[in-house]
C-alpha atoms as a PDB file:
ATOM      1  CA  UNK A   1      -0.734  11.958  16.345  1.00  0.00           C
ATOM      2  CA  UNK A   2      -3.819  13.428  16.688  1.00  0.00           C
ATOM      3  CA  UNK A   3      -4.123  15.915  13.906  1.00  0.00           C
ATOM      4  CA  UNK A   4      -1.961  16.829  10.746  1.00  0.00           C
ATOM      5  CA  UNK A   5      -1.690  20.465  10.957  1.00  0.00           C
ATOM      6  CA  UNK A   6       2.347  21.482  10.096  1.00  0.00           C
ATOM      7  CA  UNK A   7       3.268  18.240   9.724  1.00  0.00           C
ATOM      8  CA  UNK A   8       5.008  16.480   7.284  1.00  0.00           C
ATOM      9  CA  UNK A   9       4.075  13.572   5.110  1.00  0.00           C
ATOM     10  CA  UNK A  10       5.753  11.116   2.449  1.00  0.00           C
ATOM     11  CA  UNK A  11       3.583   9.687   0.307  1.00  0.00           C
ATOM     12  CA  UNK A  12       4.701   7.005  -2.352  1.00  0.00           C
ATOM     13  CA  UNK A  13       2.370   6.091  -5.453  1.00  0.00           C
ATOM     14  CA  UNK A  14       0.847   9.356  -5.280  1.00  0.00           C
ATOM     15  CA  UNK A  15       0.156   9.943  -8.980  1.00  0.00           C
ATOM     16  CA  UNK A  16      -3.660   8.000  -8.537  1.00  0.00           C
ATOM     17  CA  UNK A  17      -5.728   5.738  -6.474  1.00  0.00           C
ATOM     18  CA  UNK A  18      -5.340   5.805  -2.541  1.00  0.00           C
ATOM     19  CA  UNK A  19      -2.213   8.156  -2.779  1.00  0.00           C
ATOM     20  CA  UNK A  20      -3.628  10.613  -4.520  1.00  0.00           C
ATOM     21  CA  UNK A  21      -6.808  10.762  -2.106  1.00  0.00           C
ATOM     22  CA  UNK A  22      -4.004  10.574   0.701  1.00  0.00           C
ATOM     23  CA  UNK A  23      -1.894  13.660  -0.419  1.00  0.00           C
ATOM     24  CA  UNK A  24      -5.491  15.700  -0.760  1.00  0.00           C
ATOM     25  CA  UNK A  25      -7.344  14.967   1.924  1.00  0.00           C
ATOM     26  CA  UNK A  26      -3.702  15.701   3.855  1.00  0.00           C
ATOM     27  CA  UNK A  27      -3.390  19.343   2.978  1.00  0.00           C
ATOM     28  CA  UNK A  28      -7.437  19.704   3.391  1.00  0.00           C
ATOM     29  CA  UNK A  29      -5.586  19.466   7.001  1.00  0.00           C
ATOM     30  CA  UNK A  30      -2.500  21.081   6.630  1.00  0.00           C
ATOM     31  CA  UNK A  31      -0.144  18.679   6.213  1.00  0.00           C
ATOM     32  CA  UNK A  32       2.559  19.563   4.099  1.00  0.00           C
ATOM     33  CA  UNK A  33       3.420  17.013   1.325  1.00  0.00           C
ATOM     34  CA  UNK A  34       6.337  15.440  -0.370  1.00  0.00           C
ATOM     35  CA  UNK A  35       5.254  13.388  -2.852  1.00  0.00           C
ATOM     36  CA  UNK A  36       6.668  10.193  -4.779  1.00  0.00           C
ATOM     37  CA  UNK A  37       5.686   8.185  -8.611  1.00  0.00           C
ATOM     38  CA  UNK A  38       7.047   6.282 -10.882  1.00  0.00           C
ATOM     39  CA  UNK A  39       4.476   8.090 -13.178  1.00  0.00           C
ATOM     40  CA  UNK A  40       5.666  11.816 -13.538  1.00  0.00           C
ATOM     41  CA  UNK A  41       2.917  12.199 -15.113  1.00  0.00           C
ATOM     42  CA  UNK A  42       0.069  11.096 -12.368  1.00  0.00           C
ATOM     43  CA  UNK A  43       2.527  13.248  -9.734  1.00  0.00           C
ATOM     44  CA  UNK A  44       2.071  16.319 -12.258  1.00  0.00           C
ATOM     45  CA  UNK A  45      -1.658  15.973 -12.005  1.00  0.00           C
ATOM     46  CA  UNK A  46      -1.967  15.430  -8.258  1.00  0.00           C
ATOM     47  CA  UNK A  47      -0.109  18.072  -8.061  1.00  0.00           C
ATOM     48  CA  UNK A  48      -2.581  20.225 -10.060  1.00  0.00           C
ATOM     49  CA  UNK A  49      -5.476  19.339  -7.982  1.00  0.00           C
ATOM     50  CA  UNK A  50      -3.326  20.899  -5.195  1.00  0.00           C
ATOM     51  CA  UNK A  51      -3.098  24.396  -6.349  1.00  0.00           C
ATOM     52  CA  UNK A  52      -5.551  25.922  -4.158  1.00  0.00           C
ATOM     53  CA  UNK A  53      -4.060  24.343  -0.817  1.00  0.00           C
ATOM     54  CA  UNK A  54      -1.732  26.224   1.224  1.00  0.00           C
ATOM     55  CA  UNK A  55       0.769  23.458   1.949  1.00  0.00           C
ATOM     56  CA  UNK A  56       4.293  23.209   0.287  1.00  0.00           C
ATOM     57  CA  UNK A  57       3.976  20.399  -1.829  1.00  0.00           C
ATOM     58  CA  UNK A  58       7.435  18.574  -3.139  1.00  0.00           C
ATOM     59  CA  UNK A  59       7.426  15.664  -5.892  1.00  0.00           C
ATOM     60  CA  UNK A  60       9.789  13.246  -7.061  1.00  0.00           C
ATOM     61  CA  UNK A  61       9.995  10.991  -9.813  1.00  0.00           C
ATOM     62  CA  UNK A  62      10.744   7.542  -8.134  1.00  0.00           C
ATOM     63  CA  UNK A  63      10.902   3.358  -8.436  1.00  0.00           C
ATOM     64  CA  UNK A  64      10.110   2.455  -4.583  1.00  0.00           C
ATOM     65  CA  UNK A  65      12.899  -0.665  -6.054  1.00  0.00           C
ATOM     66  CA  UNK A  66      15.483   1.919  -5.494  1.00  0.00           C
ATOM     67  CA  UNK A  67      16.728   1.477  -2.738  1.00  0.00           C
ATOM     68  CA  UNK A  68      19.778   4.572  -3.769  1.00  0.00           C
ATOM     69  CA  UNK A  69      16.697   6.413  -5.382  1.00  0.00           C
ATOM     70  CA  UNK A  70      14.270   6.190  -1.919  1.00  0.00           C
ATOM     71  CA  UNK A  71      17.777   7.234   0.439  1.00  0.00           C
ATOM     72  CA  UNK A  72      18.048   9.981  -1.488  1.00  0.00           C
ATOM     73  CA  UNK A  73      14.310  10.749  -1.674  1.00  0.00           C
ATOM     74  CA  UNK A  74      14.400  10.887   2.265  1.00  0.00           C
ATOM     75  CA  UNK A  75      16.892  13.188   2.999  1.00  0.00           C
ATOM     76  CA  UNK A  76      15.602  15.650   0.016  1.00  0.00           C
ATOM     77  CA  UNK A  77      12.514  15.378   1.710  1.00  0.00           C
ATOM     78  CA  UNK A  78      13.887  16.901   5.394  1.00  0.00           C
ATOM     79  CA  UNK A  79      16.076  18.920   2.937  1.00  0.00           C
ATOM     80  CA  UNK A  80      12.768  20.530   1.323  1.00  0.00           C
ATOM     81  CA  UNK A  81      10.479  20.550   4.389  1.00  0.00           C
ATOM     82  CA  UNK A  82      12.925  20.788   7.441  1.00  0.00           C
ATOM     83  CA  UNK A  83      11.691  17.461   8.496  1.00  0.00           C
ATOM     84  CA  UNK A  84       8.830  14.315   8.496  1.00  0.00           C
ATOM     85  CA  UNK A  85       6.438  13.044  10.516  1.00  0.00           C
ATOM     86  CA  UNK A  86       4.637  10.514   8.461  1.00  0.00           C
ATOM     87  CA  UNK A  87       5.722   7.926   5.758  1.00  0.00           C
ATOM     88  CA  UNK A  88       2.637   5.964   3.554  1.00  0.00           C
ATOM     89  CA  UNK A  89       4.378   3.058   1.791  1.00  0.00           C
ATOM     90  CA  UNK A  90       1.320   2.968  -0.640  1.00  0.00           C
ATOM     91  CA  UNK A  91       3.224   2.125  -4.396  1.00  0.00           C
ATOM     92  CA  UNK A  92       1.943  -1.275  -5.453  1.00  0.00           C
ATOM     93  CA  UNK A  93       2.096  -3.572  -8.455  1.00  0.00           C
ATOM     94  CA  UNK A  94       0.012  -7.384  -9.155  1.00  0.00           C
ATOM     95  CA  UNK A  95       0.901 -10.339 -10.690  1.00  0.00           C
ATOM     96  CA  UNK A  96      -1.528 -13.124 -11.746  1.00  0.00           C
ATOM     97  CA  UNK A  97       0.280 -16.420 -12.033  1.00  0.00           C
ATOM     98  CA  UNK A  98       0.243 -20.253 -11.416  1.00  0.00           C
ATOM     99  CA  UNK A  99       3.593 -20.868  -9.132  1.00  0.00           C
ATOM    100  CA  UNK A 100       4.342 -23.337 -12.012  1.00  0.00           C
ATOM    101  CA  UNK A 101       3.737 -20.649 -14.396  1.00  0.00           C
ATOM    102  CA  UNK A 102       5.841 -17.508 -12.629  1.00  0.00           C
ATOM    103  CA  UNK A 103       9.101 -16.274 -13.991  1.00  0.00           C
ATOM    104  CA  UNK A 104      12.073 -15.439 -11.898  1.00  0.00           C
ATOM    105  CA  UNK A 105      11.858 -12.115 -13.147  1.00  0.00           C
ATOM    106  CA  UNK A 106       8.020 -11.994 -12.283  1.00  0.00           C
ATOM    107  CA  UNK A 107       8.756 -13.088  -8.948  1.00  0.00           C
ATOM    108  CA  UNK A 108      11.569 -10.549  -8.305  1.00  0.00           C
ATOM    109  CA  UNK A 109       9.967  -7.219 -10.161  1.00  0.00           C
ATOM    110  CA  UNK A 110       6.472  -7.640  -7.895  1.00  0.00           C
ATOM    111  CA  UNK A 111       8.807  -8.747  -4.338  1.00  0.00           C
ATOM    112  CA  UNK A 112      11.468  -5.622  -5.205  1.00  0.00           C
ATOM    113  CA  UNK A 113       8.048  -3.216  -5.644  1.00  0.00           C
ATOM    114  CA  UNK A 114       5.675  -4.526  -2.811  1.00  0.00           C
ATOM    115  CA  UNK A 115       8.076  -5.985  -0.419  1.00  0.00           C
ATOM    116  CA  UNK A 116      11.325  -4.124  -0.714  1.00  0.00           C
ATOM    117  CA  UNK A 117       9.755  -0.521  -1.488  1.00  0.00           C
ATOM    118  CA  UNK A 118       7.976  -1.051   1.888  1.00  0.00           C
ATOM    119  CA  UNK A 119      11.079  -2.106   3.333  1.00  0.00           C
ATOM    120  CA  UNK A 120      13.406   0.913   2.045  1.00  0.00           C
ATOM    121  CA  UNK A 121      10.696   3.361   2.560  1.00  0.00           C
ATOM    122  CA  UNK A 122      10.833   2.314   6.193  1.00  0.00           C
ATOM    123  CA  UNK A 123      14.160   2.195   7.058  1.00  0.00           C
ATOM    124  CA  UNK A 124      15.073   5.446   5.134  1.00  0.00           C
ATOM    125  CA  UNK A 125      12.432   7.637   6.369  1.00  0.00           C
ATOM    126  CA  UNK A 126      12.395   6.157  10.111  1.00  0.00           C
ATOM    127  CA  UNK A 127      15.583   7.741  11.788  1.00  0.00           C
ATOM    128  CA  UNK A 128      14.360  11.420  10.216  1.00  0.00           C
ATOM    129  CA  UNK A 129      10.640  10.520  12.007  1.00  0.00           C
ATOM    130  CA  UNK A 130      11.920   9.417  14.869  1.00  0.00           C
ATOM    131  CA  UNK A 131      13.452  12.903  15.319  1.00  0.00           C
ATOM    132  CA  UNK A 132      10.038  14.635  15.712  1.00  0.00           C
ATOM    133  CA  UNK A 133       8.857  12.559  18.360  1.00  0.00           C
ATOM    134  CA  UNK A 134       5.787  12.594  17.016  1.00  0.00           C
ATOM    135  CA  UNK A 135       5.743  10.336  13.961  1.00  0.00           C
ATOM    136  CA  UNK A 136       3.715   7.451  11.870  1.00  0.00           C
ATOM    137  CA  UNK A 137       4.873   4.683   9.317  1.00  0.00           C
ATOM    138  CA  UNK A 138       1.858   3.534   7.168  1.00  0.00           C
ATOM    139  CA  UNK A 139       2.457   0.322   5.326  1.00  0.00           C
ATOM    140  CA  UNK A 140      -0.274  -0.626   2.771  1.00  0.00           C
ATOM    141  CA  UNK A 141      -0.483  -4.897   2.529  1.00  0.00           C
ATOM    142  CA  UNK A 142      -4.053  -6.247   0.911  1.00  0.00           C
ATOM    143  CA  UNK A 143      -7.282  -8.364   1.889  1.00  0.00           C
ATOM    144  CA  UNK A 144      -4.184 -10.424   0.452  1.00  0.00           C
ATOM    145  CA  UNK A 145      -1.818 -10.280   3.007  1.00  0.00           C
ATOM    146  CA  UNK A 146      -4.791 -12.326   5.446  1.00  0.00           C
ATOM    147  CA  UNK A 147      -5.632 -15.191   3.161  1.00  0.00           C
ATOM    148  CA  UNK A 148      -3.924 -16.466   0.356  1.00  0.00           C
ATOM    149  CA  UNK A 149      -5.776 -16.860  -3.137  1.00  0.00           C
ATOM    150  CA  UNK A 150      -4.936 -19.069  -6.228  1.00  0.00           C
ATOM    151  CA  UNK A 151      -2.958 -17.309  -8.971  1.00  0.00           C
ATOM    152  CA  UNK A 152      -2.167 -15.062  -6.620  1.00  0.00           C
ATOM    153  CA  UNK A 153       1.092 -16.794  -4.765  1.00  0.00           C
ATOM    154  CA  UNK A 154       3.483 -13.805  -5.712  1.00  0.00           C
ATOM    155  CA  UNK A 155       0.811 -11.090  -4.575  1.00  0.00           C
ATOM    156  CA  UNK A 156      -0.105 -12.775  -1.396  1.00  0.00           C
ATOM    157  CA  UNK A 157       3.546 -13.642  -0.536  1.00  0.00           C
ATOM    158  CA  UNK A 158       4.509  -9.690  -0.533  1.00  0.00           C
ATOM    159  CA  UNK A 159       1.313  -8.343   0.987  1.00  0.00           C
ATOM    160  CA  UNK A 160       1.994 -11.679   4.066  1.00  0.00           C
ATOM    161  CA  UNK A 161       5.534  -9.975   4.146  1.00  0.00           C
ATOM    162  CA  UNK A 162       4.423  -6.153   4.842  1.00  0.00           C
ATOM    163  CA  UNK A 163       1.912  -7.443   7.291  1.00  0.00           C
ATOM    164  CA  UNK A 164       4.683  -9.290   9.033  1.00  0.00           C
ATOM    165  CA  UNK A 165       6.952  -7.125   8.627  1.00  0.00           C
ATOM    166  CA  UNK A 166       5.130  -3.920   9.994  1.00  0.00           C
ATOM    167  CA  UNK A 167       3.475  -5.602  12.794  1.00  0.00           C
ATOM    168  CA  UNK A 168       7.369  -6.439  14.194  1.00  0.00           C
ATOM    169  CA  UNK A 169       8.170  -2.726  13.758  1.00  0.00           C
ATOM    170  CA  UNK A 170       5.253  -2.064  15.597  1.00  0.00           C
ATOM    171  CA  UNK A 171       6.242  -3.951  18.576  1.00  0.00           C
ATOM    172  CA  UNK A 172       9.773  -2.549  18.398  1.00  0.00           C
ATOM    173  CA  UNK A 173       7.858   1.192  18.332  1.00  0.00           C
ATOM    174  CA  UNK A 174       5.697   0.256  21.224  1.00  0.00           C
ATOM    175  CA  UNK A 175       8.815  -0.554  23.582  1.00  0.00           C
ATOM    176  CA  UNK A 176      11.129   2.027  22.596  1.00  0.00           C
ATOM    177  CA  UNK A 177       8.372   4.409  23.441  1.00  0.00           C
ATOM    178  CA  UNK A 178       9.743   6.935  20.913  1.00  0.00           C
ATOM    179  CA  UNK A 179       6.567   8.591  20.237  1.00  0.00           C
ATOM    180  CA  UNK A 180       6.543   6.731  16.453  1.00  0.00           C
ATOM    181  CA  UNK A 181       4.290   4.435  15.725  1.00  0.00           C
ATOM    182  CA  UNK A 182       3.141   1.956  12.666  1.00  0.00           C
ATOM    183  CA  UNK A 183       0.033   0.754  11.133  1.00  0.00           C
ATOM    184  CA  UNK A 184      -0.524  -1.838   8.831  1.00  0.00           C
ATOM    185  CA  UNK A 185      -3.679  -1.625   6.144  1.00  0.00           C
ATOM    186  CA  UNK A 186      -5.051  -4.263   4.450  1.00  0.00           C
ATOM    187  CA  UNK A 187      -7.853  -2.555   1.765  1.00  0.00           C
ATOM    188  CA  UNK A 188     -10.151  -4.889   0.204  1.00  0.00           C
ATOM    189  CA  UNK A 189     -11.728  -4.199  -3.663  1.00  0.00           C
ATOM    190  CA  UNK A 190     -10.007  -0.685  -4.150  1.00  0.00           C
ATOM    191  CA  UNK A 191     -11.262   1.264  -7.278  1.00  0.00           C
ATOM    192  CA  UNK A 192      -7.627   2.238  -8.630  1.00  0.00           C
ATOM    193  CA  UNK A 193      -5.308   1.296 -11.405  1.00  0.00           C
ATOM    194  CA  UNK A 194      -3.794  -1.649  -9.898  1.00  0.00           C
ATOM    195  CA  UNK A 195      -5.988  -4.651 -11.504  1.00  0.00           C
ATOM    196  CA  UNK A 196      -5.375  -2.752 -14.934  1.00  0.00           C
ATOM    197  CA  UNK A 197      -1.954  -2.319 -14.849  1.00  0.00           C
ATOM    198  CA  UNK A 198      -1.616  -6.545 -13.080  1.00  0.00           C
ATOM    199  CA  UNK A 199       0.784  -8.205 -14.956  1.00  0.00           C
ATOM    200  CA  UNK A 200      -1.046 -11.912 -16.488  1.00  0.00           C
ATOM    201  CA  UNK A 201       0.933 -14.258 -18.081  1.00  0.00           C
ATOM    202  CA  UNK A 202      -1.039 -17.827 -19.896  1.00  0.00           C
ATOM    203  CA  UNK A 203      -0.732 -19.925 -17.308  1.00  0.00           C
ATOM    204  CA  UNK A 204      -3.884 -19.206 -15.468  1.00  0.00           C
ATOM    205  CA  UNK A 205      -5.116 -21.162 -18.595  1.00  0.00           C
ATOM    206  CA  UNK A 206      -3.328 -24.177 -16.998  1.00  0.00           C
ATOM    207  CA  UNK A 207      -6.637 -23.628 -14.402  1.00  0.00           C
ATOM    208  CA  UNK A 208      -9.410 -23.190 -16.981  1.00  0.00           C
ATOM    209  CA  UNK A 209      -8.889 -19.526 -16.599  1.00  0.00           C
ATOM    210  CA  UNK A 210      -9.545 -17.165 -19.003  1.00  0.00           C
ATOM    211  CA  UNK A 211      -6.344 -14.003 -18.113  1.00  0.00           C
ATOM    212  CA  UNK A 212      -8.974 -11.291 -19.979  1.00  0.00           C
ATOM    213  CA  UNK A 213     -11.708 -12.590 -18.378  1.00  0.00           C
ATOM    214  CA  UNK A 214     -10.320 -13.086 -14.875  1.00  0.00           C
ATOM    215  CA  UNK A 215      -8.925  -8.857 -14.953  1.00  0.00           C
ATOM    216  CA  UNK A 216     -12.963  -8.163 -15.999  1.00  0.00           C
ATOM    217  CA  UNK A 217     -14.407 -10.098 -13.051  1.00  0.00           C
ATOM    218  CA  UNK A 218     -11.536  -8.776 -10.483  1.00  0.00           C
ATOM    219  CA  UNK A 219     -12.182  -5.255 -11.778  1.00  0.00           C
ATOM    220  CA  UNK A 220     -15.820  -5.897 -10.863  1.00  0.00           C
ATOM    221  CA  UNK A 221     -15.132  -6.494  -7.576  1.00  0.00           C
ATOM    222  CA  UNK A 222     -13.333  -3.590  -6.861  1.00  0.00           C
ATOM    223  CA  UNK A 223     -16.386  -1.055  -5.389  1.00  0.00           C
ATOM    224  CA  UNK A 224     -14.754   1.147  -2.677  1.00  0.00           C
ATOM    225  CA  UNK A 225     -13.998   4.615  -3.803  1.00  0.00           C
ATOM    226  CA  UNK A 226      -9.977   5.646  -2.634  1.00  0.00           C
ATOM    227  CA  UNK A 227     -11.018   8.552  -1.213  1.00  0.00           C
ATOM    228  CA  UNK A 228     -12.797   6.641   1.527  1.00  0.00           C
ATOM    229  CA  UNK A 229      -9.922   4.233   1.255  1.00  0.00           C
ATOM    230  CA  UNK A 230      -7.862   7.568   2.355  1.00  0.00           C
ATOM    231  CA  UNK A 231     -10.342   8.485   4.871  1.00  0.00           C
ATOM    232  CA  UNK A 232     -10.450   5.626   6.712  1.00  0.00           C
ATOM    233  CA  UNK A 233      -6.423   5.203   6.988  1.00  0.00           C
ATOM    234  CA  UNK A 234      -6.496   9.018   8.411  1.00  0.00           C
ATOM    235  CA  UNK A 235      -8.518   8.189  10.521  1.00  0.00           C
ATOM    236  CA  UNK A 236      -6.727   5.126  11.953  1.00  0.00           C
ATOM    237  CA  UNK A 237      -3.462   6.858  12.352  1.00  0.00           C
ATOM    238  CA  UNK A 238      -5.200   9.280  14.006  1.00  0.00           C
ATOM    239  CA  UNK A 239      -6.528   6.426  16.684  1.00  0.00           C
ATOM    240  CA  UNK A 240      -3.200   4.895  16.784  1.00  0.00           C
ATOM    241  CA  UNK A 241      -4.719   1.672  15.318  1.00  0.00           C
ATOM    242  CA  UNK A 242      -2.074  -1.301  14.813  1.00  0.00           C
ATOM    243  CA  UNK A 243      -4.160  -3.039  11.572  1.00  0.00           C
ATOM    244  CA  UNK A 244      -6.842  -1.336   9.764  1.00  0.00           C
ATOM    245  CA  UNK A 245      -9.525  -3.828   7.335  1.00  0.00           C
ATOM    246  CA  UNK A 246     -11.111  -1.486   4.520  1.00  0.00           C
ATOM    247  CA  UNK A 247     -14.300  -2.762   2.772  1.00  0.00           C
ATOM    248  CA  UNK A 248     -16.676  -5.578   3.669  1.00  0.00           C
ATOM    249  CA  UNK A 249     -14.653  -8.483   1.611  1.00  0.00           C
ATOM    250  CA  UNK A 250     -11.594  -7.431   3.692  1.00  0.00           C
ATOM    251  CA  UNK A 251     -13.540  -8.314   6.810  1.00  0.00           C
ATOM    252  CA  UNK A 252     -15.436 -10.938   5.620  1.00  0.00           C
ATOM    253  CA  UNK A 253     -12.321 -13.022   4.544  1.00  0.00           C
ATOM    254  CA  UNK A 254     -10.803 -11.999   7.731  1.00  0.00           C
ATOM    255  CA  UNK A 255     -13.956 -13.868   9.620  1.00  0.00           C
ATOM    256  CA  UNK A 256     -13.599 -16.563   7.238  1.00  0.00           C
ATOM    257  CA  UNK A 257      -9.866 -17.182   7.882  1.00  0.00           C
ATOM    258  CA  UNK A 258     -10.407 -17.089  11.221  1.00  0.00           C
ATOM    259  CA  UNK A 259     -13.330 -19.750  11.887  1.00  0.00           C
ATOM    260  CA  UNK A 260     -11.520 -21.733   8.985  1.00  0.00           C
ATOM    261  CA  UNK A 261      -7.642 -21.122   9.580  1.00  0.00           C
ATOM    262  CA  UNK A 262      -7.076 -23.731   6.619  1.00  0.00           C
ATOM    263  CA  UNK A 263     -10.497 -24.416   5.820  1.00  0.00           C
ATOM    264  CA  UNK A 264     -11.228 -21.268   3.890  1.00  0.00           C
ATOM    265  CA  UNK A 265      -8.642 -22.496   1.293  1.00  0.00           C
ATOM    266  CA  UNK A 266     -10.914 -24.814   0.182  1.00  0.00           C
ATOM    267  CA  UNK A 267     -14.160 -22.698   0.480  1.00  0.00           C
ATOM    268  CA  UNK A 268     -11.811 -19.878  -1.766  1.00  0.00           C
ATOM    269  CA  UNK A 269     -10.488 -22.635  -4.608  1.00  0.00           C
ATOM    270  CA  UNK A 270     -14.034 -24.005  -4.669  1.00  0.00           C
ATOM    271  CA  UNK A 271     -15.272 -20.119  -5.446  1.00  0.00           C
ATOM    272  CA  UNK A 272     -12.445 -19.632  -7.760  1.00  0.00           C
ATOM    273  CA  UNK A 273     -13.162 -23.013  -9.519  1.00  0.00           C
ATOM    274  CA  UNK A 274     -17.139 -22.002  -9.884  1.00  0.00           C
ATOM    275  CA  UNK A 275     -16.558 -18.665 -11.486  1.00  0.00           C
ATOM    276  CA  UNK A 276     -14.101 -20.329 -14.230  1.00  0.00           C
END
């Protein structure tokens, strides 16, 4: 796919962050855009900085955990816009947590958001893609989903699950030669709404960690605008790229992992442990 002109994209956490950049920069191109949210609100206000494009621009209020709710979504989508080329499986949630310290429910409300909604939004958008010949699935994972961090077991084990999971479907793509392919991202220090709205429960204390404190010094290291976040994944789909690393931290843990496949644990926990 080298440009967007006339296509079609589905875009899901498009109320803010890299979504919202995504579903702009898009029409700058003229990509039409069907749009997803669990916040109507957020949708109603990308949709406002839209006004002046010339794309048809659809929304729809939806929990990526439905898998009923993203079926639907799909065919409403070709419905609306006759068909679509590109799906960007970008709704996310986080979860700060001992794996003592995790609830059930924890562990099932961030795996049916960051792993299933990646999953559903796949598999229900991929037959009506592969019908244009000329298609992309985008699957967002994390600087996450190349090392694992503490308090972060849930997180990691969703964002290690998209990255496995889309690089598979990549292969599949590749020898079906269907003219679809997939790309997996892995952003590093995002500025969006996701270390905000993280779910912390008390037993990072367990650690010597402060929950408050911790959300402060994460939200500190979040420095790259979405917009160039957005940019960059554009760009990559436009190169056909299988992975794509966004920000300096995402590459430099992806060094680190690789000169220290299980060495960096200890170089992370001994960071983590310092900071306390």
């Amino acid at each position: 796919m080298k440009n967007f002109q006339n296509k079609v994209a589905a875009i899901t956490g498009a109320g803010s962050g890299i979504g919202q950049q995504l579903a702009l920069l898009l029409a700058k191109e003229g990509c039409h855009l069907s749009l997803s949210d669990v916040n109507e609100q957020g949708l109603i206000e990308t949709v406002e900085k839209l006004k002046d494009t010339d794309v048809r621009v659809t929304i729809k209020k939806l929990d990526v955990a439905d898998q009923v709710a993203v079926k639907e979504w799909a065919e409403e989508t070709v419905q609306d816009h006759g068909s679509v080329n590109m799906i960007f499986n970008n709704a996310g949630v986080a979860l700060a947590s001992t794996v003592e310290g995790a609830s059930y429910e924890e562990l099932e409300w961030i795996v049916n958001i960051n792993f299933w909604g990646v999953v559903y939004g796949t598999k229900e958008f991929l037959p009506f893609i592969k019908q244009t010949g000329d298609g992309h699935i985008v699957n967002i994972s994390s600087l996450f989903g190349l090392t694992a961090q503490p308090t972060q077991s849930a997180y990691n084990a969703t964002k290690f699950a998209v990255r496995g999971f889309t690089e598979s479907l990549r292969q599949e793509l590749d020898m079906e030669n269907c003219g679809v392919s997939a790309l997996c991202v892995h952003p590093g220090g995002i500025r969006t709404n996701i270390a905000n709205s993280a779910k912390m429960n008390d037993s990072l204390k367990t650690l010597g960690m402060n929950p408050e404190k911790s959300a402060k010094s994460f939200n500190k290291l979040l420095r790259c605008p979405p917009k160039e976040a957005a940019r960059q994944i554009l760009e990559a789909v436009k190169k056909d790229k299988r992975r794509l690393l966004i920000g300096n931290d995402a590459k430099a843990l992806d060094l680190l992992q690789r000169l220290l496949p299980t060495g960096y644990q200890k170089v992370i926990a001994f960071a983590s442990k310092s900071k306390k």
